[in-house]
Protein backbone atom coordinates (compact mmCIF):
# COMPACT_ATOMS: atom_id res chain seq x y z
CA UNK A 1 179.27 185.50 118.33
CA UNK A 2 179.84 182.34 116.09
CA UNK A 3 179.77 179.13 117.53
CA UNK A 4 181.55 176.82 118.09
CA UNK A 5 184.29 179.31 119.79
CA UNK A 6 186.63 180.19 122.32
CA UNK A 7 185.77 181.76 125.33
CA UNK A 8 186.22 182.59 128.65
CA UNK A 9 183.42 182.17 131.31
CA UNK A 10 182.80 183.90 134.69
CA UNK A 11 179.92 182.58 136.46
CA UNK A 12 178.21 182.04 139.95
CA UNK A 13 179.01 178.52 140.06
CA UNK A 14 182.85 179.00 140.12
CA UNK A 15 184.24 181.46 142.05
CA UNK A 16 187.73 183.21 140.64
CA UNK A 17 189.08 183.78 137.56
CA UNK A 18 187.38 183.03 134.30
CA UNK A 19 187.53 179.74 132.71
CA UNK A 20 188.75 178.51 129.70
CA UNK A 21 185.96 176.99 127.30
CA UNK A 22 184.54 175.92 123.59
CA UNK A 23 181.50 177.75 123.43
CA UNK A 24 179.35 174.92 121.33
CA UNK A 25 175.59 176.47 121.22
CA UNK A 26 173.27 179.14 122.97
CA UNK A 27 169.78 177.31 123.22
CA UNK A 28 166.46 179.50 123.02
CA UNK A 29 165.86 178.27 126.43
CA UNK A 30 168.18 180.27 128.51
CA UNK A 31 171.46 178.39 128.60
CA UNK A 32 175.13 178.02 127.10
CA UNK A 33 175.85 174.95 125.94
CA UNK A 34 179.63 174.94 126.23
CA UNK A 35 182.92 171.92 126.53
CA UNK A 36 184.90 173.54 130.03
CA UNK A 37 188.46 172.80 130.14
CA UNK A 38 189.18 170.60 133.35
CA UNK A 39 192.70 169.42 134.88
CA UNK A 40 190.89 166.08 133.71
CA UNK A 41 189.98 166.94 130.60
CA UNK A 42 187.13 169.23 128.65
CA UNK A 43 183.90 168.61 130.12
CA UNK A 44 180.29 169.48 128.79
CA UNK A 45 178.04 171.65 130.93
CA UNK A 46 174.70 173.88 130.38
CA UNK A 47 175.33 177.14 132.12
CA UNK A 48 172.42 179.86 132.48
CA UNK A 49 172.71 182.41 130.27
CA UNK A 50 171.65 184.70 133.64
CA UNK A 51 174.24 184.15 135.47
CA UNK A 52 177.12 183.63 133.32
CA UNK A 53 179.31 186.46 131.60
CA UNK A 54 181.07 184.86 128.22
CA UNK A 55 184.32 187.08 126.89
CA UNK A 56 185.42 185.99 123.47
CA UNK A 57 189.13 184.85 123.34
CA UNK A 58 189.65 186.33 119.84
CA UNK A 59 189.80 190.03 119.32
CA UNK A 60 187.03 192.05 117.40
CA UNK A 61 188.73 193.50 114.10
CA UNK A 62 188.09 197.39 113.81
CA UNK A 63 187.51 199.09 110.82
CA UNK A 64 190.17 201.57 111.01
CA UNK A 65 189.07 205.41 110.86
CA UNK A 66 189.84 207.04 108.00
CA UNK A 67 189.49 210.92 108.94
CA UNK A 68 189.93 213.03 105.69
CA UNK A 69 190.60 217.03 106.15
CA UNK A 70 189.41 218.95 103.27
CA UNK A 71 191.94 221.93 101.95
């Protein structure tokens, strides 16, 4: 996954539904560095990467399959 992104984040912290988020960086040492999106605003937070569960908001493009029947 690219950064910065999209995403939506379940983790421990916040029970529920997933939240909305920019992912900005995964650090070698263990966490998410990501902007959440708040009622007052985005706010920046370091989530473990443990413990949270990050779902891409943009869909993965397919290569389409091609299946060719010889005659």
């Amino acid at each position: 996954m690219e950064t910065p992104t999209e995403v939506l984040l379940y983790f421990d912290q916040i029970a529920g539904e997933a939240k909305r988020a920019r992912l900005l960086a995964i650090s070698p040492h263990g966490y998410y560095e990501v902007n959440l999106q708040t009622a007052a605003g985005p706010r920046r937070a370091l989530l473990p990467i443990a413990k949270t569960f990050v779902l891409s908001t943009e869909l993965e493009e397919t290569p389409g399959l091609s299946v060719e029947v010889e005659r």
